[in-house]
Protein backbone atom coordinates (compact mmCIF):
# COMPACT_ATOMS: atom_id res chain seq x y z
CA UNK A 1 -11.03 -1.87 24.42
CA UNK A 2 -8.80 -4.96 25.30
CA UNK A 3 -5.17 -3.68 26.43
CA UNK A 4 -2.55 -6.27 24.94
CA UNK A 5 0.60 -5.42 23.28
CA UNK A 6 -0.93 -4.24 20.19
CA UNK A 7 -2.24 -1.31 22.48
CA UNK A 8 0.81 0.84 22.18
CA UNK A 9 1.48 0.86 18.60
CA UNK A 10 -2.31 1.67 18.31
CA UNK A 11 -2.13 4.64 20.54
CA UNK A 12 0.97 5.72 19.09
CA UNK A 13 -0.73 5.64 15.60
CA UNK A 14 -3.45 7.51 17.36
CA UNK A 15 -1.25 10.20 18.60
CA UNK A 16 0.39 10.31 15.37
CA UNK A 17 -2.93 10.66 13.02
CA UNK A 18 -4.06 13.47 16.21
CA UNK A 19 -1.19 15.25 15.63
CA UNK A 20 -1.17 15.10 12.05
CA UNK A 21 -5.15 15.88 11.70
CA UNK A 22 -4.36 19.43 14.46
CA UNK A 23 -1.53 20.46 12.43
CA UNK A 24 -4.09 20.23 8.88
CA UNK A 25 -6.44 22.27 11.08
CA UNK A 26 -3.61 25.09 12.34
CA UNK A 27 -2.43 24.85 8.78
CA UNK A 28 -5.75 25.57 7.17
CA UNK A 29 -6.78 28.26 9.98
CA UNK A 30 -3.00 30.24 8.98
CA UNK A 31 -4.28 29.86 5.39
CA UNK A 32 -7.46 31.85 5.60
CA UNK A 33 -6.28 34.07 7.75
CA UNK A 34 -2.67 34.54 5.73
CA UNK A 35 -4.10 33.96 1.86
CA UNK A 36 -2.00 34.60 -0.17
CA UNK A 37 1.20 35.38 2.01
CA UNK A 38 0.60 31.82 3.40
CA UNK A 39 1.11 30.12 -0.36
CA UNK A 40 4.53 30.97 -0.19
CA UNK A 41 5.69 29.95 3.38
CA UNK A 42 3.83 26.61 2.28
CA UNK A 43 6.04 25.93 -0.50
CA UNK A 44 8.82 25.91 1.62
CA UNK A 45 6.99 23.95 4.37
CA UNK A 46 6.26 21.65 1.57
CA UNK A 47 9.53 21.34 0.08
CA UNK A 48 10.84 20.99 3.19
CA UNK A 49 8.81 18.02 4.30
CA UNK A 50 9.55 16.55 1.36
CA UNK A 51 13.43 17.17 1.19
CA UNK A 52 13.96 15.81 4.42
């Protein structure tokens, strides 16, 4: 890959959609291991995320 100044906003997208995709993995790991305890703290994760 060519390094120009396109690079950072590319690797900064690329940490971004890393984080993003870990945290879906964490979240999804919580879930199974939660059920359905988990349902409600994501409703206010959710509403949360939204709200703000």
């Amino acid at each position: 890959m060519r390094h120009s100044k396109k690079g950072m906003e590319i690797s900064t997208l690329g940490k971004l959609v890393l984080i993003i995709f870990i945290l879906l993995i964490l979240l999804i790991g919580i879930y199974k291991l939660l059920g359905p305890k988990f349902a409600v703290l994501w409703e206010k994760i959710s509403s949360v995320l939204t709200g703000g």
